[in-house]
N, C-alpha and C. Protein backbone atom coordinates (compact mmCIF):
# COMPACT_ATOMS: atom_id res chain seq x y z
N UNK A 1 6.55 2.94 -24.06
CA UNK A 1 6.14 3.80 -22.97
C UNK A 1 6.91 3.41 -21.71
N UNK A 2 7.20 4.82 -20.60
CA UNK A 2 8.01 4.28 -19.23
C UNK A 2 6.71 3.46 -18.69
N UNK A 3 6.92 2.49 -17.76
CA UNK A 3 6.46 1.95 -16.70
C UNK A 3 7.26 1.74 -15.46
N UNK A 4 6.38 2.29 -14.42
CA UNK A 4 7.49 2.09 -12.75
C UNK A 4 6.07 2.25 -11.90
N UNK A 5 6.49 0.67 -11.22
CA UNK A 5 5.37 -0.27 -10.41
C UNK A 5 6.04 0.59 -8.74
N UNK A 6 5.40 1.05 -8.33
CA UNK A 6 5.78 1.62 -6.54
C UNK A 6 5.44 0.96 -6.28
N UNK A 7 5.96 0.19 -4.54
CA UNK A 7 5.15 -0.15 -3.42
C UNK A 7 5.72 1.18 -2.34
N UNK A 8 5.26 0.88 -0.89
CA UNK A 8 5.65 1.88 0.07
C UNK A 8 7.14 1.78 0.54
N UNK A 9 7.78 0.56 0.26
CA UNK A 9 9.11 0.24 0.25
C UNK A 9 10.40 0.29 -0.25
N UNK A 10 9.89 0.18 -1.98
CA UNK A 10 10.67 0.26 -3.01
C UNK A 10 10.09 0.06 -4.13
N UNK A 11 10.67 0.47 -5.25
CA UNK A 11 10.40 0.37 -6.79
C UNK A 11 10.39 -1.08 -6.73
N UNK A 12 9.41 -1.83 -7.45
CA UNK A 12 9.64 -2.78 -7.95
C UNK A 12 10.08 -3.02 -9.47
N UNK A 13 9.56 -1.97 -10.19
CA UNK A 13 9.95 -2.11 -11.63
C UNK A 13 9.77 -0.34 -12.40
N UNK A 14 11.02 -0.80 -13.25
CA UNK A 14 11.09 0.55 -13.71
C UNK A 14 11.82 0.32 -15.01
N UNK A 15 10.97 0.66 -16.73
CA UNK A 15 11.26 0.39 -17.82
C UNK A 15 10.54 0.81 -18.57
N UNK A 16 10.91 0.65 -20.04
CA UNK A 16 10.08 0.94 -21.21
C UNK A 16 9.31 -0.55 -21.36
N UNK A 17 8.07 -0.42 -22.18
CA UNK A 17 7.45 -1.42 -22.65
C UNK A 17 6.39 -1.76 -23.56
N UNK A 18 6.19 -2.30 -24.11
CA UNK A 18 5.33 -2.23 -25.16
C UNK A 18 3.56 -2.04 -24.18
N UNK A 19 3.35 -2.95 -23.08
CA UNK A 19 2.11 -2.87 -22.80
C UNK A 19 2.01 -3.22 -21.43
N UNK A 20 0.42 -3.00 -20.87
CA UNK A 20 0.68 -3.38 -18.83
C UNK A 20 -0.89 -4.07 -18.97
N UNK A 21 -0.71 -5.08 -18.56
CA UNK A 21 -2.81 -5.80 -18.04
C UNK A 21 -2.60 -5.76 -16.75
N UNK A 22 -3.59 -5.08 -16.16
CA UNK A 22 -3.60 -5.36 -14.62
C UNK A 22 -5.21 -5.03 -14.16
N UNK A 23 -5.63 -5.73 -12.89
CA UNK A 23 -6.84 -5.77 -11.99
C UNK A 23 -7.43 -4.57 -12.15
N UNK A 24 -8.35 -3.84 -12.45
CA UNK A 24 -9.12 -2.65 -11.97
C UNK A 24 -9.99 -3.18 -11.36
N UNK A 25 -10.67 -2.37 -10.61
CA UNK A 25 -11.94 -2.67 -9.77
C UNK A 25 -13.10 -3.23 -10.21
N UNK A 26 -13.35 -2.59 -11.61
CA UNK A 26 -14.32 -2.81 -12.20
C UNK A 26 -14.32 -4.26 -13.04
N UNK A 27 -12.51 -4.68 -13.62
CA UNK A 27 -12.40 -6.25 -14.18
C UNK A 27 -10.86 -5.60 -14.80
N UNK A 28 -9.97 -6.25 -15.50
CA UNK A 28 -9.29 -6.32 -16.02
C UNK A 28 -8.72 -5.07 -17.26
N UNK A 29 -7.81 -4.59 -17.32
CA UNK A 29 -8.02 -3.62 -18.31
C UNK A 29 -6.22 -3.21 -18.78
N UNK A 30 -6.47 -3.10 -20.35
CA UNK A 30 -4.89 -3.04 -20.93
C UNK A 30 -4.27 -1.77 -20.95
N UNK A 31 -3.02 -1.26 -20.91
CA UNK A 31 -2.39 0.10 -21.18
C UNK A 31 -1.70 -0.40 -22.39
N UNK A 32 -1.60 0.71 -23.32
CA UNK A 32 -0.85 0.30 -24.59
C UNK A 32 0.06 1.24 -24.85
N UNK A 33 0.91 1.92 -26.02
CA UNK A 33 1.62 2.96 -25.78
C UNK A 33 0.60 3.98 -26.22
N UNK A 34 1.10 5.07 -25.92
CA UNK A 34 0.08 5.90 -26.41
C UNK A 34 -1.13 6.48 -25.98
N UNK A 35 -1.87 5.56 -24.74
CA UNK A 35 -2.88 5.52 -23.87
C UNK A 35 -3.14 7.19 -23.55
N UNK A 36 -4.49 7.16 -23.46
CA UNK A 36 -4.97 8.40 -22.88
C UNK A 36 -4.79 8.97 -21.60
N UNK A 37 -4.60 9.44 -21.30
CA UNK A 37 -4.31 10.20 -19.71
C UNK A 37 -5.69 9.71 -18.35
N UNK A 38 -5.40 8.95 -17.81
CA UNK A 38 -6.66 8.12 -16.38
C UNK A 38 -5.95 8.08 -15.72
N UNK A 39 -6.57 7.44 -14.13
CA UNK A 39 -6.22 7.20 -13.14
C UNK A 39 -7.46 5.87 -13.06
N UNK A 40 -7.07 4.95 -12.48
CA UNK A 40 -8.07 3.93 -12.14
C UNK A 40 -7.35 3.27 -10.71
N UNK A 41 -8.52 3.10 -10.01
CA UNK A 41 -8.12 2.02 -8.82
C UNK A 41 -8.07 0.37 -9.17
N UNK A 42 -7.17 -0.21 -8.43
CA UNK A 42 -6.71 -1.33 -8.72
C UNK A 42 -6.96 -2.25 -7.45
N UNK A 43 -7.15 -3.60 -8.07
CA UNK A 43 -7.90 -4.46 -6.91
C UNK A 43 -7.02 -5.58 -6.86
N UNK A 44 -6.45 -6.49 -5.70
CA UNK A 44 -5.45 -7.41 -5.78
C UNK A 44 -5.78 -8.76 -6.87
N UNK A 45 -4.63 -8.78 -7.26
CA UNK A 45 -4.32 -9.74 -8.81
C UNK A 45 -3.27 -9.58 -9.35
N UNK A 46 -3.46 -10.32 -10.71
CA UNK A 46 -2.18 -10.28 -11.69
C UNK A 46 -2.08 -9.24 -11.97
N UNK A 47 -0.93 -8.77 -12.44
CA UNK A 47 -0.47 -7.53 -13.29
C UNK A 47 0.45 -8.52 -14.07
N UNK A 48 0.20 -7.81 -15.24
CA UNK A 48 1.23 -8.45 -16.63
C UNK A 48 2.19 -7.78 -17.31
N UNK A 49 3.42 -7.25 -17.61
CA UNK A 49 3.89 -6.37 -18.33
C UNK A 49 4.48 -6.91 -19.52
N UNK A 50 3.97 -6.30 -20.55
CA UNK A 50 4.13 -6.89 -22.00
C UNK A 50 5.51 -6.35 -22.27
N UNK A 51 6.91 -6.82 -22.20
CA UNK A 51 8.06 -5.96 -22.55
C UNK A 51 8.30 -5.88 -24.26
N UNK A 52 7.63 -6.99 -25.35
CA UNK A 52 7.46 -6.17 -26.68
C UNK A 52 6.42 -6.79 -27.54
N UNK A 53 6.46 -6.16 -28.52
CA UNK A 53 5.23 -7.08 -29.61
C UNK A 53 5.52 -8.37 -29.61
N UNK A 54 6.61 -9.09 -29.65
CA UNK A 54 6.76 -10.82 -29.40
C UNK A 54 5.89 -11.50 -28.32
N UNK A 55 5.24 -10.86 -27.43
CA UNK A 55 4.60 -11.62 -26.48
C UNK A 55 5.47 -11.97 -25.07
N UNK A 56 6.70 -11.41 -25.06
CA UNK A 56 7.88 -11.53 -23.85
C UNK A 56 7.27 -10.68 -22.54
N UNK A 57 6.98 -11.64 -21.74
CA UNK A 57 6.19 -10.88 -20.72
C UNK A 57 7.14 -11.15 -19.21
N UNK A 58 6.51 -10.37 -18.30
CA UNK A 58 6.72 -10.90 -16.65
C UNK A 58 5.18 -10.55 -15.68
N UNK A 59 5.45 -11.09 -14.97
CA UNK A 59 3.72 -11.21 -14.08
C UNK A 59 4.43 -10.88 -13.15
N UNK A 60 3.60 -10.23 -12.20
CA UNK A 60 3.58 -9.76 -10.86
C UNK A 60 2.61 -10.19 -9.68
N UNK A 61 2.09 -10.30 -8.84
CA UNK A 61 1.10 -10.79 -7.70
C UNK A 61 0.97 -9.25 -7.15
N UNK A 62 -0.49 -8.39 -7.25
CA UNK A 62 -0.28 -7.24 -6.98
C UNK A 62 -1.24 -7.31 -5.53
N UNK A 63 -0.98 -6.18 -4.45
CA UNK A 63 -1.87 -5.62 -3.89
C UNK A 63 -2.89 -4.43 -4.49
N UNK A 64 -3.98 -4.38 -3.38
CA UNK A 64 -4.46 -3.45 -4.29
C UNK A 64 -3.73 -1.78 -4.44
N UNK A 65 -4.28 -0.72 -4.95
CA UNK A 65 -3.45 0.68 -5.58
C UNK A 65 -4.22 1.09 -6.33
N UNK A 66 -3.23 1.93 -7.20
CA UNK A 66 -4.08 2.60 -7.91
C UNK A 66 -2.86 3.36 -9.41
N UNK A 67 -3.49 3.17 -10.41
CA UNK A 67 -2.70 3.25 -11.43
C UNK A 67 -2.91 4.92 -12.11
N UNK A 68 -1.84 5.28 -12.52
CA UNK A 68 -1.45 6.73 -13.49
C UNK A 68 -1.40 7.04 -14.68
N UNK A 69 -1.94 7.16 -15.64
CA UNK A 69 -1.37 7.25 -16.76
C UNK A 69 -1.09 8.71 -17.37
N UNK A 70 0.13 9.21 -18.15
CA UNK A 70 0.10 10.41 -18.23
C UNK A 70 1.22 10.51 -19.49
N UNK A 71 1.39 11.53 -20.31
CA UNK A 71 2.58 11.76 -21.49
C UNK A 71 3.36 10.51 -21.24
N UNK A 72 2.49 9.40 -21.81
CA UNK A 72 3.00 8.17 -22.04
C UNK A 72 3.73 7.21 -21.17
N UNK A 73 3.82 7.93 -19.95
CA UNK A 73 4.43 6.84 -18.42
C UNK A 73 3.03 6.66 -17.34
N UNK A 74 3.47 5.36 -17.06
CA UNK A 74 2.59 4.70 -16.55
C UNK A 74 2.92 4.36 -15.22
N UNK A 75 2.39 5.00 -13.78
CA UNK A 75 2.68 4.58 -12.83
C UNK A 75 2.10 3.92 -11.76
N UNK A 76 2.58 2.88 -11.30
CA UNK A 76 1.46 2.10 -10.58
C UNK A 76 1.80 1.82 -9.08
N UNK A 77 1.18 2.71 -8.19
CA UNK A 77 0.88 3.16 -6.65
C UNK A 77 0.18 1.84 -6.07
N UNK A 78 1.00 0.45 -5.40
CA UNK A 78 0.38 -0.42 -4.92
C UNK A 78 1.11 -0.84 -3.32
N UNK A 79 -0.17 -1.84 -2.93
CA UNK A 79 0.50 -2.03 -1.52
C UNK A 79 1.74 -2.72 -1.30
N UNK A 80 1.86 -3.57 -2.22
CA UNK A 80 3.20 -4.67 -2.42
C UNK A 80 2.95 -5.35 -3.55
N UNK A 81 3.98 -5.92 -3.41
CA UNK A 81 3.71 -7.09 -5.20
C UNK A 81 4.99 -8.11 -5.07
N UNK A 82 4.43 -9.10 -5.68
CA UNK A 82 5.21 -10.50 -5.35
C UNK A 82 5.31 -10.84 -7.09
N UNK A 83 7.21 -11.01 -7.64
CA UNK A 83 7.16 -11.55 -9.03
C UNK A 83 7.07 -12.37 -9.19
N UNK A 84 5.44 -13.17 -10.17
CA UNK A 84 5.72 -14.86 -10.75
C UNK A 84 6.55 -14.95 -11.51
């Protein structure tokens, strides 16, 4: 699936990937490929992006936002984000 992380500045990330964990408001929650079509608000934390089934990841430090999901791209509307 695409994934592309916005802030108000610039793209921070923009790719295919196997999977995304990041903050919702409510606690923690996974995108996989395939995912159903939501919108959820997002609360400051980790974000994780799974780049394949091996477990090859990168972390992010997010502000809070608010995430997209739609015909399999995933976009994530945040205040800033810092890469661990």
């Amino acid at each position: 699936m695409q994934l592309e992380i916005l802030t108000p500045e610039k793209k921070v990330y923009s790719g295919d990937v196997y999977g995304v964990q990041m903050p919702g408001i409510s606690g923690s929650f996974e995108i996989l490929d395939k995912h159903a079509p939501m919108i959820a608000a997002l609360q400051e934390g980790k974000l994780k992006i799974l780049k394949d089934r091996n477990n090859s990841s990168s972390y992010f430090q997010i502000q809070s936002g608010f995430v997209e999901v739609l015909n399999n791209k995933v976009t994530v509307l945040i205040e800033g984000a810092l890469p661990l």
